[in-house]
PDB file of N, CA and C in Angstrom:
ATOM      1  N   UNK A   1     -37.156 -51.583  35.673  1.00  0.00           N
ATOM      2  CA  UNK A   1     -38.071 -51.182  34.615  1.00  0.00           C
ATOM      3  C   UNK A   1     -38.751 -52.415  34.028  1.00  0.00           C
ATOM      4  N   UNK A   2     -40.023 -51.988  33.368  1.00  0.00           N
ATOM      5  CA  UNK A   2     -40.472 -53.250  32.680  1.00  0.00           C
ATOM      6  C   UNK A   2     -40.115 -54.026  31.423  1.00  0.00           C
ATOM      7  N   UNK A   3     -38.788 -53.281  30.555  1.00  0.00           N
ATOM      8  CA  UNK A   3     -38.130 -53.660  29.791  1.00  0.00           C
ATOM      9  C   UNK A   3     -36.875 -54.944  30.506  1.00  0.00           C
ATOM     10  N   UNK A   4     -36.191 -54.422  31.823  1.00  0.00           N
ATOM     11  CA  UNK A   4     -35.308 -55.377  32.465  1.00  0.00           C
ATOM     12  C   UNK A   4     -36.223 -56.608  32.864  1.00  0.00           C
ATOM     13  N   UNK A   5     -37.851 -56.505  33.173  1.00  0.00           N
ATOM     14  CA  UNK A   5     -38.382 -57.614  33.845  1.00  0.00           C
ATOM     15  C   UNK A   5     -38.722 -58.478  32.680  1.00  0.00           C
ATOM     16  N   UNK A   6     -39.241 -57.737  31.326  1.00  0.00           N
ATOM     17  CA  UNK A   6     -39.271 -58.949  30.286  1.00  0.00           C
ATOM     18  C   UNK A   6     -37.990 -59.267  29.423  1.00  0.00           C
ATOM     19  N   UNK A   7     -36.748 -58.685  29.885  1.00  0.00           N
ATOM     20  CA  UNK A   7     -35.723 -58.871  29.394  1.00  0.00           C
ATOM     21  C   UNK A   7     -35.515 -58.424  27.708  1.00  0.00           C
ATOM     22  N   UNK A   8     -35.897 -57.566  27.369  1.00  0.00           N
ATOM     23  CA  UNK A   8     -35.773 -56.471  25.925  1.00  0.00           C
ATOM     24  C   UNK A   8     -35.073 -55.080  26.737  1.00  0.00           C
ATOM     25  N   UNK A   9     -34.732 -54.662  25.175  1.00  0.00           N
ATOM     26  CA  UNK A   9     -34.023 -54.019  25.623  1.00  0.00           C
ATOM     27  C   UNK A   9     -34.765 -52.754  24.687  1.00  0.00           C
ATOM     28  N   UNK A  10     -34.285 -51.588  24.651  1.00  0.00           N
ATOM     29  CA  UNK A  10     -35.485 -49.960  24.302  1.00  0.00           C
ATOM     30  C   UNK A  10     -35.787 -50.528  22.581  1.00  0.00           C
ATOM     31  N   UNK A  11     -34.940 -50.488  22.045  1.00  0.00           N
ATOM     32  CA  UNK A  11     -35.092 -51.092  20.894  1.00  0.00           C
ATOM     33  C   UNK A  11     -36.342 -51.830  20.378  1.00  0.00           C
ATOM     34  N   UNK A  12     -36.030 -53.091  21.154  1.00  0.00           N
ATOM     35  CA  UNK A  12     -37.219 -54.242  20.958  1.00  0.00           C
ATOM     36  C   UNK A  12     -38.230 -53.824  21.203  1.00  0.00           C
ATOM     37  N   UNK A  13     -38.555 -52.824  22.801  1.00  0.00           N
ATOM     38  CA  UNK A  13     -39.761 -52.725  23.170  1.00  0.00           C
ATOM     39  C   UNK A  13     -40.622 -51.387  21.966  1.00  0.00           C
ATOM     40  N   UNK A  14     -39.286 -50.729  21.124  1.00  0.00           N
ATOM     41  CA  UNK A  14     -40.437 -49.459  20.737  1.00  0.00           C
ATOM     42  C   UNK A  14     -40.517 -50.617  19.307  1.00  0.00           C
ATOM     43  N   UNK A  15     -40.097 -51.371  18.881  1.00  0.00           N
ATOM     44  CA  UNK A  15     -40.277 -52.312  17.692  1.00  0.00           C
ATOM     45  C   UNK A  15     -41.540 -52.683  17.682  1.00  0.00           C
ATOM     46  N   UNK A  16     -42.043 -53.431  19.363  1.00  0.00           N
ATOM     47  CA  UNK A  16     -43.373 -53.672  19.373  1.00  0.00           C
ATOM     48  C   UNK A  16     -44.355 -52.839  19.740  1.00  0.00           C
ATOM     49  N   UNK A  17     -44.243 -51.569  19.465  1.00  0.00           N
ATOM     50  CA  UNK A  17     -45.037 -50.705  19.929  1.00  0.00           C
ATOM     51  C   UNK A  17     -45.654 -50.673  18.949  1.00  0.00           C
ATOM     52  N   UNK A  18     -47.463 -51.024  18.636  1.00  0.00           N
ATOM     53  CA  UNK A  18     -47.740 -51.040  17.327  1.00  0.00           C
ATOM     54  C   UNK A  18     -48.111 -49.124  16.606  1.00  0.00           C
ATOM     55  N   UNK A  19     -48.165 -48.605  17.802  1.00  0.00           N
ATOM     56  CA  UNK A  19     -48.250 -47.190  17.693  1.00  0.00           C
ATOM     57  C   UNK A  19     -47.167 -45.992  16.883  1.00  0.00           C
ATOM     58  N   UNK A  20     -45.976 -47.444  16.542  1.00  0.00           N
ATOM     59  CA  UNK A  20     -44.614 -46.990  16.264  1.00  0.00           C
ATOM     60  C   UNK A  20     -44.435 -47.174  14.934  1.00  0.00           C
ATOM     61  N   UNK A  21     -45.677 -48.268  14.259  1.00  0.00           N
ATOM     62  CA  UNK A  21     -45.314 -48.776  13.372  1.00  0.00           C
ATOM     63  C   UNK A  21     -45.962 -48.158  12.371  1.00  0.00           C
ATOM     64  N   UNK A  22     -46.036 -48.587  10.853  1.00  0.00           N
ATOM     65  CA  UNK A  22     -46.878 -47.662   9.878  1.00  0.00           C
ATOM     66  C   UNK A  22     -47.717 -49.093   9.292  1.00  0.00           C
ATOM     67  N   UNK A  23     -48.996 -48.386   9.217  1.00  0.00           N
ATOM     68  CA  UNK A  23     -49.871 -49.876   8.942  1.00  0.00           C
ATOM     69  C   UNK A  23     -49.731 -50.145   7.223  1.00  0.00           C
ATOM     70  N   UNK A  24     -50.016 -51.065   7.102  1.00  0.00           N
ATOM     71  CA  UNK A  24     -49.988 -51.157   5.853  1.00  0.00           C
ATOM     72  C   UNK A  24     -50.937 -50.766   4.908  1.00  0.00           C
ATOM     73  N   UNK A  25     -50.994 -50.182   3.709  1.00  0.00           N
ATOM     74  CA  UNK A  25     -51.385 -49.468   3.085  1.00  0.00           C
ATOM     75  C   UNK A  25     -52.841 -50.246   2.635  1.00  0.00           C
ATOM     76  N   UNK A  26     -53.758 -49.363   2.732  1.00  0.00           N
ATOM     77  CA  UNK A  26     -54.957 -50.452   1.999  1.00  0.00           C
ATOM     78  C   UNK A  26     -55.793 -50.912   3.443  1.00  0.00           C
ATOM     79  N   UNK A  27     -54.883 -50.856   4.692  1.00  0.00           N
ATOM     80  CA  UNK A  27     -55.662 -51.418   5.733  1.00  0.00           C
ATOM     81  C   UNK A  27     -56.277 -50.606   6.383  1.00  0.00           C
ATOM     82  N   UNK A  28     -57.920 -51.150   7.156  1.00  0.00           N
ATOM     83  CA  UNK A  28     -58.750 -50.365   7.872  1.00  0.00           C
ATOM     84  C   UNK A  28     -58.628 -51.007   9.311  1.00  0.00           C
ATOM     85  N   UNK A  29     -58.861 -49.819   9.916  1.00  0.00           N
ATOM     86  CA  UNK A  29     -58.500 -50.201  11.465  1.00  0.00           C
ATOM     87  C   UNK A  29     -59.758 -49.788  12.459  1.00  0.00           C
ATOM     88  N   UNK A  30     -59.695 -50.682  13.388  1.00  0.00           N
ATOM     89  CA  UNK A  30     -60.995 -50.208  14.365  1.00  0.00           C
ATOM     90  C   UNK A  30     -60.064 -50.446  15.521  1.00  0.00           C
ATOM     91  N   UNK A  31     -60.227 -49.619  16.385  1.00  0.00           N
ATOM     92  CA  UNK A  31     -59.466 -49.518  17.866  1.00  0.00           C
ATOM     93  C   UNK A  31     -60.950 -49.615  18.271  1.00  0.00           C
ATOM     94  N   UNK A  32     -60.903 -50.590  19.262  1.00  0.00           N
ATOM     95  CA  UNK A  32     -62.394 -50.965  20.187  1.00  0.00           C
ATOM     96  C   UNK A  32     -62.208 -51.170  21.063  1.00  0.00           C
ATOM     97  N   UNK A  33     -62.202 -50.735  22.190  1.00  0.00           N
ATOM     98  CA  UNK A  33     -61.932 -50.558  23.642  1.00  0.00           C
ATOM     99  C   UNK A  33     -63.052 -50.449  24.467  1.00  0.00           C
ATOM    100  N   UNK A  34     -63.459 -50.916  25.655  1.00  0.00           N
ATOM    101  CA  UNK A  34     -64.430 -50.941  26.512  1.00  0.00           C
ATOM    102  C   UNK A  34     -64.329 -49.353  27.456  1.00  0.00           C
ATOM    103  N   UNK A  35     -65.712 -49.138  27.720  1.00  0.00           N
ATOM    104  CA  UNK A  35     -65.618 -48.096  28.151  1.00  0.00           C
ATOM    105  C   UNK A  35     -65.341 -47.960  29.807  1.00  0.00           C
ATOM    106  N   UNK A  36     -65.190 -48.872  30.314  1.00  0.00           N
ATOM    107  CA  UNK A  36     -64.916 -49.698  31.587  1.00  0.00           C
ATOM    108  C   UNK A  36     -63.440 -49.670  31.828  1.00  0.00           C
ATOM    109  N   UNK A  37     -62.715 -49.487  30.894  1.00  0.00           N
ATOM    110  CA  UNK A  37     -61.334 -49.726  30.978  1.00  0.00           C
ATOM    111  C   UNK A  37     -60.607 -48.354  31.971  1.00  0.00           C
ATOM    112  N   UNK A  38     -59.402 -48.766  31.791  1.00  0.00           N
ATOM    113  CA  UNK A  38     -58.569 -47.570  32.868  1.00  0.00           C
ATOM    114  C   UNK A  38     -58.319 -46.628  31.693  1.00  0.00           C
ATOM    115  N   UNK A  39     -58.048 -45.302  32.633  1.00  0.00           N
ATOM    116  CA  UNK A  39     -57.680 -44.317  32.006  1.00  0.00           C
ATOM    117  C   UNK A  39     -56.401 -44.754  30.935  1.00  0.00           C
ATOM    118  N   UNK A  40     -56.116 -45.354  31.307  1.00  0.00           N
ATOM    119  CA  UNK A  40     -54.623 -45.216  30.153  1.00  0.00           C
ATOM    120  C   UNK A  40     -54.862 -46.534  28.788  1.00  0.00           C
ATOM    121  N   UNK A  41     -56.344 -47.295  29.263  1.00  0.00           N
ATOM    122  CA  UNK A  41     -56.163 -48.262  27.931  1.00  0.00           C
ATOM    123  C   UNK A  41     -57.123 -47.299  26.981  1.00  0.00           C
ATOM    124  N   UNK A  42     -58.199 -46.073  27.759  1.00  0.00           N
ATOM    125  CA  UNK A  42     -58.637 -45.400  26.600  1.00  0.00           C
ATOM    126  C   UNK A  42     -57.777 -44.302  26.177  1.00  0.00           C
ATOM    127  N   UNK A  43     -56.741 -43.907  26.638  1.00  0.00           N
ATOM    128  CA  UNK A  43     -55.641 -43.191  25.938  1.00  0.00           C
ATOM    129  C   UNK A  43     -54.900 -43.931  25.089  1.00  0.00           C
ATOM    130  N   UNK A  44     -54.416 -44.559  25.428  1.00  0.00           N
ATOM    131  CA  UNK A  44     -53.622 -45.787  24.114  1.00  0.00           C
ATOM    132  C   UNK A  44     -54.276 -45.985  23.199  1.00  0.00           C
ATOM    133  N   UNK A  45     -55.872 -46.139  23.087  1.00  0.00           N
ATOM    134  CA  UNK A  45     -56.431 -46.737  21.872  1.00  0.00           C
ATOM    135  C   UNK A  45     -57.152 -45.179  21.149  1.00  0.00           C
ATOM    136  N   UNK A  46     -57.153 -43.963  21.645  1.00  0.00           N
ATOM    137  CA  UNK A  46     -57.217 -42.858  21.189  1.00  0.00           C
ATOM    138  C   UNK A  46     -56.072 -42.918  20.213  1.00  0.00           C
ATOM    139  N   UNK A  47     -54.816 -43.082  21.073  1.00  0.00           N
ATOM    140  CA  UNK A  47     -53.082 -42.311  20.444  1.00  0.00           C
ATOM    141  C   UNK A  47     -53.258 -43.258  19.312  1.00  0.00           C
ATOM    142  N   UNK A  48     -53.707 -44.913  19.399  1.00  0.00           N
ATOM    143  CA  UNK A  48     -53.384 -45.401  18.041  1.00  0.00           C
ATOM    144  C   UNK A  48     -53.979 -45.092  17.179  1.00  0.00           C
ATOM    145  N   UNK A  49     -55.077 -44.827  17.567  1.00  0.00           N
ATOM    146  CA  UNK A  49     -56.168 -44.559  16.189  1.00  0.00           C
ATOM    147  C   UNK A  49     -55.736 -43.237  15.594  1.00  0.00           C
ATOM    148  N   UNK A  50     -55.348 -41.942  16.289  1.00  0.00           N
ATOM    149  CA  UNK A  50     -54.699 -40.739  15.642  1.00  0.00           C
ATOM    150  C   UNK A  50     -53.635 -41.123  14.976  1.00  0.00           C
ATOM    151  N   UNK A  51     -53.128 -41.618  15.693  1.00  0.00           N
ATOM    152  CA  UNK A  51     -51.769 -41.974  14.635  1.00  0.00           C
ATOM    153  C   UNK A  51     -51.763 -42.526  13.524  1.00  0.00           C
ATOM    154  N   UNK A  52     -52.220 -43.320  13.875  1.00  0.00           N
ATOM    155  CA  UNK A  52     -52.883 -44.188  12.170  1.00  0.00           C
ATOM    156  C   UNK A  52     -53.768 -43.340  11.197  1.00  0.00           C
ATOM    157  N   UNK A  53     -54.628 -42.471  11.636  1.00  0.00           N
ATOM    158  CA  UNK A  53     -55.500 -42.013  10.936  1.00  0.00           C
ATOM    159  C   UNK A  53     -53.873 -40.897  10.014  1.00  0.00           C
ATOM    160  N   UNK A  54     -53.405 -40.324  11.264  1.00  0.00           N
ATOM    161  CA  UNK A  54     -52.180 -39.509  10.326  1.00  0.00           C
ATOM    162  C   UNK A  54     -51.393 -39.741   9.136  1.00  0.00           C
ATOM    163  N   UNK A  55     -51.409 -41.396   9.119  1.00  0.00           N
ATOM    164  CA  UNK A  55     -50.338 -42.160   8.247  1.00  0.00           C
ATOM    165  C   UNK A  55     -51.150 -42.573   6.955  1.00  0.00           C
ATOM    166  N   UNK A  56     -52.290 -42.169   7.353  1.00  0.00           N
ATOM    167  CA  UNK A  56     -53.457 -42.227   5.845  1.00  0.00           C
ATOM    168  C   UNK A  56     -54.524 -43.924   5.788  1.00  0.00           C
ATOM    169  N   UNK A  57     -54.313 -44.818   7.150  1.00  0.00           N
ATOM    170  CA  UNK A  57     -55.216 -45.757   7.093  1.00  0.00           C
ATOM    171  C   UNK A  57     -56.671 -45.263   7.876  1.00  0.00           C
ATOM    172  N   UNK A  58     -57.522 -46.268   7.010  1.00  0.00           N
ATOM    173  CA  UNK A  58     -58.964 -45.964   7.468  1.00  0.00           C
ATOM    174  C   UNK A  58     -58.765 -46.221   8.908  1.00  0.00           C
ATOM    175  N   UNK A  59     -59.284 -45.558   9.922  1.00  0.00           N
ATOM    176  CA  UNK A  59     -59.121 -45.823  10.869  1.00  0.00           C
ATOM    177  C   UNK A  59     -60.392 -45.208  11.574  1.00  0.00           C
ATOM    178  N   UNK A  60     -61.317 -46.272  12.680  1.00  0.00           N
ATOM    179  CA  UNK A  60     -61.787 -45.608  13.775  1.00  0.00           C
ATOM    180  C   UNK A  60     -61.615 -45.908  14.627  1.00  0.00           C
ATOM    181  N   UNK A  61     -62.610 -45.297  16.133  1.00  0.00           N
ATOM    182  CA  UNK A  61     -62.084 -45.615  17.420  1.00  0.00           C
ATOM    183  C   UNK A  61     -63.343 -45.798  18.120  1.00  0.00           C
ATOM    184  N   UNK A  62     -63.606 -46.762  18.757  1.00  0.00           N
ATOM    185  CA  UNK A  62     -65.147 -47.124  19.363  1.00  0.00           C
ATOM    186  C   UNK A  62     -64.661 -47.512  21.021  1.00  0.00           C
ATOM    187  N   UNK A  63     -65.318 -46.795  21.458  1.00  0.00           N
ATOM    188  CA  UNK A  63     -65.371 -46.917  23.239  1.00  0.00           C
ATOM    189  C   UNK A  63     -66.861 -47.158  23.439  1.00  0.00           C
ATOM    190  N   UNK A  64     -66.648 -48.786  23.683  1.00  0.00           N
ATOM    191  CA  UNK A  64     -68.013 -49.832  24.449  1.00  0.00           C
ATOM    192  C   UNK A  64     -68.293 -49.596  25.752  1.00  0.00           C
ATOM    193  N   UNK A  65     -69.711 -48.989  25.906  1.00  0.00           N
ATOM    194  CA  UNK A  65     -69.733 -48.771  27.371  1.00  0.00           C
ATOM    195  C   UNK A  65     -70.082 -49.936  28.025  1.00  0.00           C
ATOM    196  N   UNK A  66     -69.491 -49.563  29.180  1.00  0.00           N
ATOM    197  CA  UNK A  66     -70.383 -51.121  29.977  1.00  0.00           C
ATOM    198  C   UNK A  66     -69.158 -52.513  29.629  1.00  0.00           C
ATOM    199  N   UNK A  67     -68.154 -52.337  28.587  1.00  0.00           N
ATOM    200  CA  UNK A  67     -67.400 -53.120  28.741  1.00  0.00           C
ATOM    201  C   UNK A  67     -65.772 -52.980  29.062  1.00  0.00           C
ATOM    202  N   UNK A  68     -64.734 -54.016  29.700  1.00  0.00           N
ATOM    203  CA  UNK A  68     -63.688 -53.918  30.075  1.00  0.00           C
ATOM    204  C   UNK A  68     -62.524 -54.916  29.701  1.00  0.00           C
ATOM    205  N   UNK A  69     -61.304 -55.062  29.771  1.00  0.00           N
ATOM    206  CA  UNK A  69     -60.486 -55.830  29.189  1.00  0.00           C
ATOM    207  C   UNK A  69     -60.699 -57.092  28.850  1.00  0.00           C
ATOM    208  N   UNK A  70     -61.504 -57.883  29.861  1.00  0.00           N
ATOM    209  CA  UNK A  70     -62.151 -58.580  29.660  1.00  0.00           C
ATOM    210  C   UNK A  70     -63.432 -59.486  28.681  1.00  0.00           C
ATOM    211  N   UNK A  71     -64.400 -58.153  28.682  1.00  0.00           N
ATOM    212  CA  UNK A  71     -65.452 -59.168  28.112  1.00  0.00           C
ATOM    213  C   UNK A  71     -65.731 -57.658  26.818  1.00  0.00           C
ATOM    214  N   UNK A  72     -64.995 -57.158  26.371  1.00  0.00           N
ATOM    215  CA  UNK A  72     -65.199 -56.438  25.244  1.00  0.00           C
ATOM    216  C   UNK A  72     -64.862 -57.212  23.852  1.00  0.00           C
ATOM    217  N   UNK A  73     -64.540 -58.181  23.674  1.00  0.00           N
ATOM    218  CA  UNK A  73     -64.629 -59.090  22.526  1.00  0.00           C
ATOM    219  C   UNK A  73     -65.792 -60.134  22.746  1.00  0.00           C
ATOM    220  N   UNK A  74     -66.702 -59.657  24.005  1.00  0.00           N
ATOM    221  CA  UNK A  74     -68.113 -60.858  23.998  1.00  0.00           C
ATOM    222  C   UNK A  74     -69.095 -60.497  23.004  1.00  0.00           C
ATOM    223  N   UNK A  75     -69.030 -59.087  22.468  1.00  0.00           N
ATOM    224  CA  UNK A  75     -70.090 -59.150  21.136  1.00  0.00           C
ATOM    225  C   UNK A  75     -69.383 -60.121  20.366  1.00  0.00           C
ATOM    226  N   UNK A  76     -68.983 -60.435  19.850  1.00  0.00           N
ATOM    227  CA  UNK A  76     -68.436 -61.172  18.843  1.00  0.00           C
ATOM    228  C   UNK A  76     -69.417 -62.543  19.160  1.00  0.00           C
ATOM    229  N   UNK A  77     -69.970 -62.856  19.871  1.00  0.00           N
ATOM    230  CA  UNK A  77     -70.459 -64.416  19.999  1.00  0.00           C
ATOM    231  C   UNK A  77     -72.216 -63.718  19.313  1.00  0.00           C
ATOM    232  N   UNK A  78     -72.244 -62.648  18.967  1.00  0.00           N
ATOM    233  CA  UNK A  78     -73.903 -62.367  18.814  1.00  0.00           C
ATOM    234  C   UNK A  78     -73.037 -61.879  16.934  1.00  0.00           C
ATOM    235  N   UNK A  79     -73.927 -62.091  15.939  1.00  0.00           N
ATOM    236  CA  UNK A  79     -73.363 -62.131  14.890  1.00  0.00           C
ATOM    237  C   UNK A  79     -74.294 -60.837  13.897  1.00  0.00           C
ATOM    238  N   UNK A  80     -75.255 -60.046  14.959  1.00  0.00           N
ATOM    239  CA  UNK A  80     -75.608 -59.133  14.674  1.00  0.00           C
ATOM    240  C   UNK A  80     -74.880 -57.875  15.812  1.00  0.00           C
ATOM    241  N   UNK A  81     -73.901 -57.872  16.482  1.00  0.00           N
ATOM    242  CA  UNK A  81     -73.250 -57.062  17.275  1.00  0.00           C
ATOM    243  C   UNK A  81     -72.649 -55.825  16.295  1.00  0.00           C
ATOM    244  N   UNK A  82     -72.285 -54.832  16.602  1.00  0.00           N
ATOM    245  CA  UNK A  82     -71.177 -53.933  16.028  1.00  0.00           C
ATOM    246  C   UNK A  82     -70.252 -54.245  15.559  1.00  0.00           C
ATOM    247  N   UNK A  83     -69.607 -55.074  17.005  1.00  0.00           N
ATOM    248  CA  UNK A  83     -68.178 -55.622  17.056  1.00  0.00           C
ATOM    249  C   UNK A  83     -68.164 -56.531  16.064  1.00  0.00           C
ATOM    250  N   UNK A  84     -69.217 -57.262  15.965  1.00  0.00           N
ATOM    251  CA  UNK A  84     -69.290 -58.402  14.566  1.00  0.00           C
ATOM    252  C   UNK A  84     -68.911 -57.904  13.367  1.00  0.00           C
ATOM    253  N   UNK A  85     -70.567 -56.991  13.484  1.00  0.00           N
ATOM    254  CA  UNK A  85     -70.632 -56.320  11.812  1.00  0.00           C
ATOM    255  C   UNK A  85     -69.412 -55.516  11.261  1.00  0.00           C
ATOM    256  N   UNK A  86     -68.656 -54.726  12.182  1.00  0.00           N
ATOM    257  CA  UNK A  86     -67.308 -54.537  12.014  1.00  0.00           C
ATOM    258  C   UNK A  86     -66.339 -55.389  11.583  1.00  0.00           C
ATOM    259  N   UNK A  87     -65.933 -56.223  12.176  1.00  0.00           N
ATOM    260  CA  UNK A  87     -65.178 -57.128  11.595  1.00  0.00           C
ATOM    261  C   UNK A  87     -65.022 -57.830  10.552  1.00  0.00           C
ATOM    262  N   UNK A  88     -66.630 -57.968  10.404  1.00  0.00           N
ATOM    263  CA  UNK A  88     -66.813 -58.416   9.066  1.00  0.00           C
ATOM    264  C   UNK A  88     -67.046 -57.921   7.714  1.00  0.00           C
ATOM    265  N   UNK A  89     -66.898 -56.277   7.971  1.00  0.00           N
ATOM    266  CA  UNK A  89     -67.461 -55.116   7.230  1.00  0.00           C
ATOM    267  C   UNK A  89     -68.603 -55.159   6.862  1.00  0.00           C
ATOM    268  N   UNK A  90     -69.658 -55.224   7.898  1.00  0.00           N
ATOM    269  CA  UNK A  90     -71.053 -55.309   7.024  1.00  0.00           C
ATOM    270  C   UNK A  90     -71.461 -53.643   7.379  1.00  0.00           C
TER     271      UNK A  90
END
């Protein structure tokens, strides 16, 4: 399993599951995922954003088309991007 290959054990691994965790109160969340990605990184960033939205943080969920694990944090170098103005709450 991939818990024996990084050497944790069930515990540790659902500890870091941030999907497991409860965000802290007051915080807004953007799940931003490329739309390029595999089926299961736009399911993961769906499940977090529901989940979070459940636990009462601002939360959205943005699927970038055209981008992938890779180069979906490249808006960030243009300071009129989404990904920018997001971050920065404009």
């Amino acid at each position: 399993t991939l818990n024996k290959t990084l050497n944790i054990d069930e515990r540790e691994a659902l500890s870091e599951s941030p999907a497991l965790l409860r965000p802290v109160q007051g915080t807004r969340i953007t799940c931003w995922v490329g739309g390029g990605e595999r089926s299961e990184f736009l399911r993961q960033t769906a499940l977090l954003a529901n989940i979070w939205t459940g636990l009462g943080a601002a939360t959205q969920s943005v699927v970038e088309p055209d981008r992938h694990h890779f180069n979906v944090v490249d808006g960030l170098a243009d300071p009129d991007h989404p990904l920018t103005r997001t971050l920065l709450d404009e």
